[in-house]
C-alpha atoms as a PDB file:
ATOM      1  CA  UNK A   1     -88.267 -11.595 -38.641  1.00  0.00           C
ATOM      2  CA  UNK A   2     -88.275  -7.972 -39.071  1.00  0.00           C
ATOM      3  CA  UNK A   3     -85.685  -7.309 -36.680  1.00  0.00           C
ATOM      4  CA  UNK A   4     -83.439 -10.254 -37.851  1.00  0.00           C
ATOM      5  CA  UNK A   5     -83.505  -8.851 -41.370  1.00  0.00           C
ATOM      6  CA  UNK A   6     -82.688  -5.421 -40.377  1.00  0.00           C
ATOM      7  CA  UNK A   7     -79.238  -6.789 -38.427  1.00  0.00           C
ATOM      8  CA  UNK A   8     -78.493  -8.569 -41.101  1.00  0.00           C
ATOM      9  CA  UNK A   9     -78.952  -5.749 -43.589  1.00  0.00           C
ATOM     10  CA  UNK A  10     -76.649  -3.324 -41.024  1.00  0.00           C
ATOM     11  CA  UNK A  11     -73.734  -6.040 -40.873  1.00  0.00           C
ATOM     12  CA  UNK A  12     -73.634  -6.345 -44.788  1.00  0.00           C
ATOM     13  CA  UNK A  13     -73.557  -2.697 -45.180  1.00  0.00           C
ATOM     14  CA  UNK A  14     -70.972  -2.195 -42.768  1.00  0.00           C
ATOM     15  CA  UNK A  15     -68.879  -5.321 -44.816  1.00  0.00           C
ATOM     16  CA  UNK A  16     -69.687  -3.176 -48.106  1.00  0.00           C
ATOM     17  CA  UNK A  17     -68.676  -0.051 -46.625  1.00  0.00           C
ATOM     18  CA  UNK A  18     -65.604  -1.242 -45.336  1.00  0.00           C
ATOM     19  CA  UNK A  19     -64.807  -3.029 -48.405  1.00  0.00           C
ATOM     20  CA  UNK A  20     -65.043   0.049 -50.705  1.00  0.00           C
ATOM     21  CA  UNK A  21     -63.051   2.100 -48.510  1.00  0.00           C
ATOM     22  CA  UNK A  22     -60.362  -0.748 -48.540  1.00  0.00           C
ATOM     23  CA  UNK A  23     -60.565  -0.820 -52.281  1.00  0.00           C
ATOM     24  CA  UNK A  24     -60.239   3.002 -52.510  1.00  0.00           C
ATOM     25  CA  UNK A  25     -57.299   3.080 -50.076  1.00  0.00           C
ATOM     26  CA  UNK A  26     -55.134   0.165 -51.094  1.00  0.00           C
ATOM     27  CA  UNK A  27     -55.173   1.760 -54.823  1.00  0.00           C
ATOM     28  CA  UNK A  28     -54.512   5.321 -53.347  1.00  0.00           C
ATOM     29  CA  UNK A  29     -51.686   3.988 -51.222  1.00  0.00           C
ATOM     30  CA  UNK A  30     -50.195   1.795 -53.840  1.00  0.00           C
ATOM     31  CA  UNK A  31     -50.102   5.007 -56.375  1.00  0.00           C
ATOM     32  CA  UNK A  32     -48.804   6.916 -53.648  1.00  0.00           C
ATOM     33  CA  UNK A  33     -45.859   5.093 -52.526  1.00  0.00           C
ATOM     34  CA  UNK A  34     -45.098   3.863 -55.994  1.00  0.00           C
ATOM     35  CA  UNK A  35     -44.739   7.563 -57.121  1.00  0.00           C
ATOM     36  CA  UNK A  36     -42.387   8.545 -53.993  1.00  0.00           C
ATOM     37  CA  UNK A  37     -40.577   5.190 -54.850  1.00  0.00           C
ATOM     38  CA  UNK A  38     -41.289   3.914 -50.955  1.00  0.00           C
ATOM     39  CA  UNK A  39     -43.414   0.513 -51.915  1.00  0.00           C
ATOM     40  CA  UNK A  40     -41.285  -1.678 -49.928  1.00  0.00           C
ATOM     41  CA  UNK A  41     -42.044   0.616 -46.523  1.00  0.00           C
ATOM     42  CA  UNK A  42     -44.259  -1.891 -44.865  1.00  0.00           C
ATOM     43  CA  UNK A  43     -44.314   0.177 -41.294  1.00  0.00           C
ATOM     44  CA  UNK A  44     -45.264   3.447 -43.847  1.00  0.00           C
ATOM     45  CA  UNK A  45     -47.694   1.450 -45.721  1.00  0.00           C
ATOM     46  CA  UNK A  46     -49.676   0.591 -42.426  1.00  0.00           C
ATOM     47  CA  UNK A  47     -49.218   3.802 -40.869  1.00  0.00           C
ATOM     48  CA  UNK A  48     -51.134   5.029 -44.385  1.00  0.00           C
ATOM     49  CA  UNK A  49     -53.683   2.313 -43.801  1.00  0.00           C
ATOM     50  CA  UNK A  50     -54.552   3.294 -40.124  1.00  0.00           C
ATOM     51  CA  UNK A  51     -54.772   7.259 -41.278  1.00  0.00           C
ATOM     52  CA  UNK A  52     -57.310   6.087 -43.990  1.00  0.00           C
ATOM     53  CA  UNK A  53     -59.190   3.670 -42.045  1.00  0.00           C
ATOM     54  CA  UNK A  54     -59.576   6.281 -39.918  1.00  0.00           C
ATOM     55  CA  UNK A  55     -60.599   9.380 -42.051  1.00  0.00           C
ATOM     56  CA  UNK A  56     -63.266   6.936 -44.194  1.00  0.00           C
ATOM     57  CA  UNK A  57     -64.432   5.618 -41.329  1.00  0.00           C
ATOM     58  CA  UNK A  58     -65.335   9.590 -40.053  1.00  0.00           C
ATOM     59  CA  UNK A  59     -66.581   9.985 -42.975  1.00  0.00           C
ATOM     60  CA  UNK A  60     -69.041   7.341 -42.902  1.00  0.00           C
ATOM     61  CA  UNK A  61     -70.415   8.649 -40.126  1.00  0.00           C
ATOM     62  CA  UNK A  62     -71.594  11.437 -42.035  1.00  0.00           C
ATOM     63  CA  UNK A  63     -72.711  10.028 -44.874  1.00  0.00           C
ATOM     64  CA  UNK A  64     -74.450   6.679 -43.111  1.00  0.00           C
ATOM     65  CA  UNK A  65     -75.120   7.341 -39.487  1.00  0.00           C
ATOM     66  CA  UNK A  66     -73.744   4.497 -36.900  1.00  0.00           C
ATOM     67  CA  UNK A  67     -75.996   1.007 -37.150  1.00  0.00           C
ATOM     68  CA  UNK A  68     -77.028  -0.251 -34.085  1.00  0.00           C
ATOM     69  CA  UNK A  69     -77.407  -4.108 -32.917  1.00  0.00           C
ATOM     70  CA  UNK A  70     -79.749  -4.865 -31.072  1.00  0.00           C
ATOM     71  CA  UNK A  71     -77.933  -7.453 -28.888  1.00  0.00           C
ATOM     72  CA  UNK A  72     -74.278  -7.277 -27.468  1.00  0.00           C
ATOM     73  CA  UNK A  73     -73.255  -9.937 -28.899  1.00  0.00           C
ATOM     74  CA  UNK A  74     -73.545  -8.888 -32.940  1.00  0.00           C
ATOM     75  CA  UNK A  75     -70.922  -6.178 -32.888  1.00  0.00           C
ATOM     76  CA  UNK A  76     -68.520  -8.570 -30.981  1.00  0.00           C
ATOM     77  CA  UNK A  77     -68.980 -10.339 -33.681  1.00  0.00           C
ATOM     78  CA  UNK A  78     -69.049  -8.029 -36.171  1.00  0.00           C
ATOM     79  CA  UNK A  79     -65.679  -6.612 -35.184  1.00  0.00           C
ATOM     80  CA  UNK A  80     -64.282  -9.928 -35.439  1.00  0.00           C
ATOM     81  CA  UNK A  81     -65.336 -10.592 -38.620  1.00  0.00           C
ATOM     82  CA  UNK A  82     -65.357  -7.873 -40.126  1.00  0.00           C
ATOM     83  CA  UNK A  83     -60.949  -7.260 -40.323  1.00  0.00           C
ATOM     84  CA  UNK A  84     -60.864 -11.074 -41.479  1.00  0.00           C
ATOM     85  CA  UNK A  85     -63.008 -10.347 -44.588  1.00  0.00           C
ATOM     86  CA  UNK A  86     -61.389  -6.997 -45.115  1.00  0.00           C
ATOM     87  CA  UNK A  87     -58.596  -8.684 -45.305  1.00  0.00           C
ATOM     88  CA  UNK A  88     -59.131 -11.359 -47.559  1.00  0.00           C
ATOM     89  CA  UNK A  89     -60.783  -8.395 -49.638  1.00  0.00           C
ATOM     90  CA  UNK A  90     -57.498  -6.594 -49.648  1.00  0.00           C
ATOM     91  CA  UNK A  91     -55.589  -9.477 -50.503  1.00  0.00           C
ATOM     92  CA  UNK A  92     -58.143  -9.545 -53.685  1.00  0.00           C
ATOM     93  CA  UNK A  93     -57.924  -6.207 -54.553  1.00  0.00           C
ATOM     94  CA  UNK A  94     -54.208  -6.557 -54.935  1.00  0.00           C
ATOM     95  CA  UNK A  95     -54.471  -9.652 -56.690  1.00  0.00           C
ATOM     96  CA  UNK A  96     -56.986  -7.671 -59.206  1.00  0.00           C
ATOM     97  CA  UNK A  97     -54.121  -4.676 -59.599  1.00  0.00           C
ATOM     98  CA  UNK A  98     -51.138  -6.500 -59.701  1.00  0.00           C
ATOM     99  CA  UNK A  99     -52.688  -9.759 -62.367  1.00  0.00           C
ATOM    100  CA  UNK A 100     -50.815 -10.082 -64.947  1.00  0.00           C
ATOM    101  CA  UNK A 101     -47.440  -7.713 -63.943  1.00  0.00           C
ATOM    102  CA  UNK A 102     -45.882 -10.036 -61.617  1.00  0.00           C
ATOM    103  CA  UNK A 103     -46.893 -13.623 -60.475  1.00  0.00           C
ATOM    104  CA  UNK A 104     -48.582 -12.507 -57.629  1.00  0.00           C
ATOM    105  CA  UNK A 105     -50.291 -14.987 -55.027  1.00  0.00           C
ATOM    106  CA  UNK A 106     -53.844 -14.529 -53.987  1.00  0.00           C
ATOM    107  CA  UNK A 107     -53.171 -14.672 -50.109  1.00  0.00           C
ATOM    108  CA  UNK A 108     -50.254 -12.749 -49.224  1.00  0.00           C
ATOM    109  CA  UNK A 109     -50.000 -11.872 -45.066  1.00  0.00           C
ATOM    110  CA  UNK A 110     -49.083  -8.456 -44.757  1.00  0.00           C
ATOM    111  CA  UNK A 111     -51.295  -7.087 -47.273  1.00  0.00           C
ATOM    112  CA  UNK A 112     -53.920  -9.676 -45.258  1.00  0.00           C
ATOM    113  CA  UNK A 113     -52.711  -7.413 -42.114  1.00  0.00           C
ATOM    114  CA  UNK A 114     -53.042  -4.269 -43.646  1.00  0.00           C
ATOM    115  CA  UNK A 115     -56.603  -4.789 -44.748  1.00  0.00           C
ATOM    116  CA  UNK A 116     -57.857  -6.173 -40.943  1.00  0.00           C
ATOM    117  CA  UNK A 117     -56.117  -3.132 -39.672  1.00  0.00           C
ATOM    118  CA  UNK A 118     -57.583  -0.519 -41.886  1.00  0.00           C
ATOM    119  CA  UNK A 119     -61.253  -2.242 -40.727  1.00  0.00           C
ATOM    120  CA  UNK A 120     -60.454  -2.710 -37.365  1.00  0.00           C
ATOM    121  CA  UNK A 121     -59.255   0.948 -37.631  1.00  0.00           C
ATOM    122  CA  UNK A 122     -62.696   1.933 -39.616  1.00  0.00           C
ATOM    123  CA  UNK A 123     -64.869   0.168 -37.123  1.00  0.00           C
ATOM    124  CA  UNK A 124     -63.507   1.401 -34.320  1.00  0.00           C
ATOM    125  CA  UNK A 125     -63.745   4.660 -35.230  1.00  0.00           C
ATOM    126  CA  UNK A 126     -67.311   4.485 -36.520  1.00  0.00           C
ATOM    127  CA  UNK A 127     -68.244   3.657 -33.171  1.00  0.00           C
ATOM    128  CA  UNK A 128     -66.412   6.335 -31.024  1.00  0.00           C
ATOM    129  CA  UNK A 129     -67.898   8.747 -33.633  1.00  0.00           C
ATOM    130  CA  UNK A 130     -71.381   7.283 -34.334  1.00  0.00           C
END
């Protein structure tokens, strides 16, 4: 039970980590690119989104060190699951900014695709580094 608890625990910390990070960069990147007057770069915006997935992610490593499964299957798992809520988490996050300014949907697919590549991008690279 132990053991089932603790994978459990490691996948949802990885989700929050990820999440945050996402948060952190899409409101980074959005104040970025709005400033240098570039917001409708969409091959910029995910080049931005790899970079950061990929800095946070090192710097997870630090700051939590790598969780480990205890089976093969989990981070299989994990690293499909993980991009799709990322994604859906991005699309949120945007939703959250942008209520109110324009009539923004909820599920929009390229900010969808930017958020499963930053946490493809942060998982990967927490687990060449970890």
């Amino acid at each position: 039970m132990e053991i089932l608890l603790g994978f459990v625990f490691e996948m949802i910390a990885e989700l929050v980590l990820s999440v945050i990070g996402e948060a952190i960069a899409e409101y980074g990147i959005y104040s970025f690119l709005k400033r240098t007057g570039k917001v409708g770069n969409r091959s910029l915006q995910a080049i931005w989104y790899v970079i950061l997935g990929f800095a946070l992610g090192a710097i997870s490593v630090r700051l939590v060190p790598l969780m480990v499964f205890g089976t093969r299957t989990l981070p299989v798992i994990f690293f499909i699951v993980s991009p799709i809520i990322a994604g859906l988490g991005l699309c949120f996050a945007n939703w959250i900014i942008k209520r109110g300014i324009d009539d923004e949907k909820f599920f929009q697919v390229s900010r969808f695709l930017y958020g499963a590549l930053f946490a493809l991008t942060f998982s990967v690279t927490r687990s060449i580094f970890g």
